[in-house]
N, C-alpha and C. Protein backbone atom coordinates (compact mmCIF):
# COMPACT_ATOMS: atom_id res chain seq x y z
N UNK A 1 22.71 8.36 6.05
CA UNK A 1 22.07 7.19 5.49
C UNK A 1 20.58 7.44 5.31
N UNK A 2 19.89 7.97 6.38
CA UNK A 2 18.66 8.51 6.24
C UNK A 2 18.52 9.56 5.11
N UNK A 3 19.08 10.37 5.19
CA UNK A 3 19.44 11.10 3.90
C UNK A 3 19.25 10.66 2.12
N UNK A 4 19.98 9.69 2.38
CA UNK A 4 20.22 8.89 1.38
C UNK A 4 18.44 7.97 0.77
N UNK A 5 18.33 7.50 1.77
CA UNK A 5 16.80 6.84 2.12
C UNK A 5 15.82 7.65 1.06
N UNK A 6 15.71 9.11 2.10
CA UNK A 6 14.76 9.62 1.18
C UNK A 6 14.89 10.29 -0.18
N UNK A 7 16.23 10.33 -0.38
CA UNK A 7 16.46 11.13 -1.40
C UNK A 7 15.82 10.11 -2.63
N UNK A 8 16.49 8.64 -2.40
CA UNK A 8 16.20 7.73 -3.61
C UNK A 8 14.66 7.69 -3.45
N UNK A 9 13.59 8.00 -2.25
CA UNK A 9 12.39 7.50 -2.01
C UNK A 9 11.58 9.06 -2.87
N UNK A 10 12.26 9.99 -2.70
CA UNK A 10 11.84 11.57 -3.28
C UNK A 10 11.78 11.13 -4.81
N UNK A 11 13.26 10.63 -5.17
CA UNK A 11 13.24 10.33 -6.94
C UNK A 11 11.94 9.19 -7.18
N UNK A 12 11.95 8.64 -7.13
CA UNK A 12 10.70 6.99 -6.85
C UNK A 12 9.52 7.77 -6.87
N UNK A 13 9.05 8.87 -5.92
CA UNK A 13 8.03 9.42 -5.57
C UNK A 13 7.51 9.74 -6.93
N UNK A 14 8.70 10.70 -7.25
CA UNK A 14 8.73 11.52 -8.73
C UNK A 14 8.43 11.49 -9.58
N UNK A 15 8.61 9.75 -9.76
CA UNK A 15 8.81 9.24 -11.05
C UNK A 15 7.19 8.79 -10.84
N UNK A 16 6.79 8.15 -10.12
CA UNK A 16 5.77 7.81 -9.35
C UNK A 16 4.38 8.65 -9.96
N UNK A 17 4.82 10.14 -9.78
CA UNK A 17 4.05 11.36 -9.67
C UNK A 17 3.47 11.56 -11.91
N UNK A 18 4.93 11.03 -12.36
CA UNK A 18 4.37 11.66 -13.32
C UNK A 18 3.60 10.59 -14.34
N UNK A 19 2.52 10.36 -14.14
CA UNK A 19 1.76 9.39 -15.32
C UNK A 19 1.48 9.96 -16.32
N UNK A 20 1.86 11.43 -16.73
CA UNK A 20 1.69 11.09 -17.97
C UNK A 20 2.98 10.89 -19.26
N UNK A 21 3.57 9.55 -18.54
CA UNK A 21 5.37 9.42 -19.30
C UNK A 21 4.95 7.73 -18.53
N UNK A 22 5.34 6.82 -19.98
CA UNK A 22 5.55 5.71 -19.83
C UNK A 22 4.47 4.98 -19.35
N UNK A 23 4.97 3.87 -19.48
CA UNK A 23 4.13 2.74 -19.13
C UNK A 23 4.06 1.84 -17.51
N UNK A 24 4.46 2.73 -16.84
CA UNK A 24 4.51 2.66 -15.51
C UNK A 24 5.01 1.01 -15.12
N UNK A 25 5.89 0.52 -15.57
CA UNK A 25 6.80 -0.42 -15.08
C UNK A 25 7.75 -0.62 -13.94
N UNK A 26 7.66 0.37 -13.69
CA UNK A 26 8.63 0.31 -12.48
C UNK A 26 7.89 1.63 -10.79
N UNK A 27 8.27 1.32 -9.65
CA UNK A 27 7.74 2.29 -9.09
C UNK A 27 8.12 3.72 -9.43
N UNK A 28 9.15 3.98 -10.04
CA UNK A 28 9.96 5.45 -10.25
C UNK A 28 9.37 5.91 -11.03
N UNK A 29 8.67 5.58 -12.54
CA UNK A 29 8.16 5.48 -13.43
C UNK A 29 6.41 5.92 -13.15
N UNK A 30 6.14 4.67 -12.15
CA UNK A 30 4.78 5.14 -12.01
C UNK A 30 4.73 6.62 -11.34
N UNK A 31 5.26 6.72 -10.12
CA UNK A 31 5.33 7.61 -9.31
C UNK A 31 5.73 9.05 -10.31
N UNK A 32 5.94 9.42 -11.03
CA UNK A 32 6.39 10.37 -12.21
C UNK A 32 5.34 10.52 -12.55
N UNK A 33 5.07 9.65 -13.46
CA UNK A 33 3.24 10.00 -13.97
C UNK A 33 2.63 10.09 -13.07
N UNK A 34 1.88 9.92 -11.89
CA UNK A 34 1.29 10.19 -11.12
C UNK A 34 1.67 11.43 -10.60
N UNK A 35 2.68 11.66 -10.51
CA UNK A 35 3.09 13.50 -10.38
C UNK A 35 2.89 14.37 -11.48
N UNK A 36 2.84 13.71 -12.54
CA UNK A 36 2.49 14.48 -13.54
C UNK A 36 1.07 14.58 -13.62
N UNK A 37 0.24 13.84 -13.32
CA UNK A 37 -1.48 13.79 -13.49
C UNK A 37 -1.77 14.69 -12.48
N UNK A 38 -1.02 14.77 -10.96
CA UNK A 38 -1.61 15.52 -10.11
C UNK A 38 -1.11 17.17 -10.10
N UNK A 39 -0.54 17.33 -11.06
CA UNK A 39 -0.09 19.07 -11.42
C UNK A 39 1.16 19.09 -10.82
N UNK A 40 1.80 18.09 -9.87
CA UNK A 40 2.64 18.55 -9.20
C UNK A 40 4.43 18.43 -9.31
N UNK A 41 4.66 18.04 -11.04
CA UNK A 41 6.17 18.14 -11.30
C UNK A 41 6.46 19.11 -10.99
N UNK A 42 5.91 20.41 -11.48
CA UNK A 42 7.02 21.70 -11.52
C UNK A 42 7.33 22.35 -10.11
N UNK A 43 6.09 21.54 -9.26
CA UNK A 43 6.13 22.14 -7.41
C UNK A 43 7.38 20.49 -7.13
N UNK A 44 7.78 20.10 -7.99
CA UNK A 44 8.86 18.86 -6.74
C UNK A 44 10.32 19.30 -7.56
N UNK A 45 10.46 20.17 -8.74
CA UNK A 45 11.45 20.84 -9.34
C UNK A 45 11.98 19.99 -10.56
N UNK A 46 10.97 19.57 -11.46
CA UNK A 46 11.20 18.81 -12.29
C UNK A 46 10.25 19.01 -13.86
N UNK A 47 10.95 19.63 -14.91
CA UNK A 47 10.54 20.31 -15.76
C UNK A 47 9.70 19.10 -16.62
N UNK A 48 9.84 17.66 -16.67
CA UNK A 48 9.29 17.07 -17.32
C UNK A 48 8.97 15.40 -16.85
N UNK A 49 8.25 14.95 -17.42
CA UNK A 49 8.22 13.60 -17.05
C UNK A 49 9.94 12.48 -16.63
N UNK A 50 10.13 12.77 -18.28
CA UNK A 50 11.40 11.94 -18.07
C UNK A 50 12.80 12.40 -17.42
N UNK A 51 12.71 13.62 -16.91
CA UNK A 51 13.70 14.31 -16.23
C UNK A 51 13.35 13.85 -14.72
N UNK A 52 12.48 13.54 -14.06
CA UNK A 52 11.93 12.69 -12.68
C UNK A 52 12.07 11.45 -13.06
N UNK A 53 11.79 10.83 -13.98
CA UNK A 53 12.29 9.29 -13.67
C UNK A 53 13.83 9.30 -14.40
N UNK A 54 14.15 9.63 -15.23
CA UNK A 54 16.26 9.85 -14.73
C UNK A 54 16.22 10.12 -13.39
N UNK A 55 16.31 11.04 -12.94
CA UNK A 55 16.45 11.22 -11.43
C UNK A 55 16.45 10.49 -10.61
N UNK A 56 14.74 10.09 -10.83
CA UNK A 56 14.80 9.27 -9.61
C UNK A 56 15.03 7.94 -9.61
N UNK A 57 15.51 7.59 -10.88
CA UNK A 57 15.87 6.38 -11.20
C UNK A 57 17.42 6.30 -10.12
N UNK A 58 18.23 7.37 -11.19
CA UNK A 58 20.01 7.67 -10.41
C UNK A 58 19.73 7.68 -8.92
N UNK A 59 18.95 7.88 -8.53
CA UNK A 59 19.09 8.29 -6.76
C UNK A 59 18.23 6.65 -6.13
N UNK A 60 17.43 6.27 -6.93
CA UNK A 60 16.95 4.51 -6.65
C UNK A 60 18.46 3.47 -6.96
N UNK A 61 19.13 4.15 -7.49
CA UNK A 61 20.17 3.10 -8.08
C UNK A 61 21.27 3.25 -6.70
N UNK A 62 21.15 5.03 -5.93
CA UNK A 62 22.75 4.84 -5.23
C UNK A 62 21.70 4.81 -3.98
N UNK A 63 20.97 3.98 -3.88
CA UNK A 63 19.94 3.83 -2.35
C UNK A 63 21.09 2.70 -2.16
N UNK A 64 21.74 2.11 -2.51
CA UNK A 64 22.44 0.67 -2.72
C UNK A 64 21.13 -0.48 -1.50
N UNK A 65 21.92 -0.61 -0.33
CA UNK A 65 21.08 -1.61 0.10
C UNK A 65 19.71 -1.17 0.77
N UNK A 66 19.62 0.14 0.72
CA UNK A 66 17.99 0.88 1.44
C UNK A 66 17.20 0.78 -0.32
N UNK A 67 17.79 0.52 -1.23
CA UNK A 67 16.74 0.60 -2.25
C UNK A 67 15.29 -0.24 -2.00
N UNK A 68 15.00 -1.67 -1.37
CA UNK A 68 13.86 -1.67 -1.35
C UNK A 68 13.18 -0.71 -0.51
N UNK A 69 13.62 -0.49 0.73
CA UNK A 69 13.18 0.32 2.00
C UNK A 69 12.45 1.81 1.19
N UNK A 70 12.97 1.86 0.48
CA UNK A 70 12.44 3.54 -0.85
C UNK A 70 11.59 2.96 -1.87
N UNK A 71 11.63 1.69 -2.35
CA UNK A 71 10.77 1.62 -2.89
C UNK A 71 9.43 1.50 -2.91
N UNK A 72 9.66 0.15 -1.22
CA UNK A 72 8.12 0.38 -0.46
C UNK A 72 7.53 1.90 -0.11
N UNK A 73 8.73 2.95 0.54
CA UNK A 73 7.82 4.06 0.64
C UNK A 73 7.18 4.82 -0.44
N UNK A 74 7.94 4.73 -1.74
CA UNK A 74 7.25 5.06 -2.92
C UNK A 74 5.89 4.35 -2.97
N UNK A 75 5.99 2.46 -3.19
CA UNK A 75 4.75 2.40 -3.18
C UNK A 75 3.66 3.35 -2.40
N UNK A 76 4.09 3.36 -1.30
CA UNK A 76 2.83 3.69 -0.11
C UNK A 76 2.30 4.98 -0.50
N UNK A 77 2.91 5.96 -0.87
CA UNK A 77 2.50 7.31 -1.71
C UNK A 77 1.37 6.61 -2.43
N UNK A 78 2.38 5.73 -3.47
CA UNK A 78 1.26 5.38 -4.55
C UNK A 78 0.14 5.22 -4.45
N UNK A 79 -0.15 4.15 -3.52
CA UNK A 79 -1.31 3.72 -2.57
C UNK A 79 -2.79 4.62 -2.60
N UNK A 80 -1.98 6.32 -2.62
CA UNK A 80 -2.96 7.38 -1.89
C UNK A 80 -3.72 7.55 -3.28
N UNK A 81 -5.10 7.39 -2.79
CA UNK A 81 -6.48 7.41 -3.87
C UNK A 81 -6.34 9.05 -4.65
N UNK A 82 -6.29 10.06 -3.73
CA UNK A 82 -6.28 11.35 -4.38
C UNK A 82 -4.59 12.48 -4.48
N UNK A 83 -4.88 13.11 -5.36
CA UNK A 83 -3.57 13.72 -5.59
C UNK A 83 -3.04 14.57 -4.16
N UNK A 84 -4.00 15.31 -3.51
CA UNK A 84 -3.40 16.04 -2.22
C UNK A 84 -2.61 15.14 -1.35
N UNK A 85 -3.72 14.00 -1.44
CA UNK A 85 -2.94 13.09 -0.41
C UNK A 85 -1.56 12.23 -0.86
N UNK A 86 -1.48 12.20 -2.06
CA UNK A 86 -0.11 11.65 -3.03
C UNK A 86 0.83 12.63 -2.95
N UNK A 87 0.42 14.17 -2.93
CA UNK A 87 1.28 14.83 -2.67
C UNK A 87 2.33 15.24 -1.44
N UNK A 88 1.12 14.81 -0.57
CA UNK A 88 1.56 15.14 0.63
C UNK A 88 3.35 14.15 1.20
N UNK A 89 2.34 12.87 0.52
CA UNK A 89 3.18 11.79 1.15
C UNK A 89 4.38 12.02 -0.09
N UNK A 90 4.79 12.87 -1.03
CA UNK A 90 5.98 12.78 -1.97
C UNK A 90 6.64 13.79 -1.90
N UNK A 91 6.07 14.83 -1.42
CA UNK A 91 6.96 16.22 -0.91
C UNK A 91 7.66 15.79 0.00
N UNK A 92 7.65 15.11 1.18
CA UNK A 92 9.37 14.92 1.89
C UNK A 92 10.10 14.26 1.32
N UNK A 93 9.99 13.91 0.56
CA UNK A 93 10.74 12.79 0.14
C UNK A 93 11.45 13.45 -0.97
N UNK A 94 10.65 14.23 -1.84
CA UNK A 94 11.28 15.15 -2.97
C UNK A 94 12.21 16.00 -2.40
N UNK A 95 11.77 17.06 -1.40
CA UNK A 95 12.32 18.31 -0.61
C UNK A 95 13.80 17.69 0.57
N UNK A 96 13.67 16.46 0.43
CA UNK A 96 15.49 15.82 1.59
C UNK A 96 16.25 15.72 -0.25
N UNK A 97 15.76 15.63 -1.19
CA UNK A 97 16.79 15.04 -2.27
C UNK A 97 17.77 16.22 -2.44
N UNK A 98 19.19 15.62 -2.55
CA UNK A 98 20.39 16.71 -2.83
C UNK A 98 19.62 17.89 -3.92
């Protein structure tokens, strides 16, 4: 179940990571672009913007009832003012995903 947790919180992160894709509507979304601004898609194994938010969308969708519990931790990444520190907090979360 923990498993599960971070995997959907890794995709979220992802999506999170890459800002430069979309209009950041959703946390999965933001978290993507924000991985994308901080150099760090191709270090979480994700060749493009919209290939991290598919992802981490599918893995936010089978969080079933931990989906908010992943989403707040996505926010909290978000939260982080600079990219090391965004990174830091989205690499476990990327690195538990199947």
């Amino acid at each position: 179940m923990l498993k599960t947790l971070w995997t959907v919180t890794a995709a979220g992160l992802l999506a999170l990571c890459m800002t430069g894709c979309g209009g950041g509507s959703d946390v999965v979304t933001d978290a993507c672009n924000k991985a994308s601004t901080c150099g760090s898609l191709s270090q979480m194994g994700f060749s493009s913007v919209s290939d991290c938010v598919n992802q981490g969308k599918a893995a936010l969708n089978s969080a079933g009832s931990q989906k908010s519990t992943v989403e707040n931790e996505i926010s909290a990444c978000l939260k982080k003012a600079d990219c090391p520190a965004f990174n830091s907090c989205v690499a476990p979360l990327v690195s538990s995903m199947p």
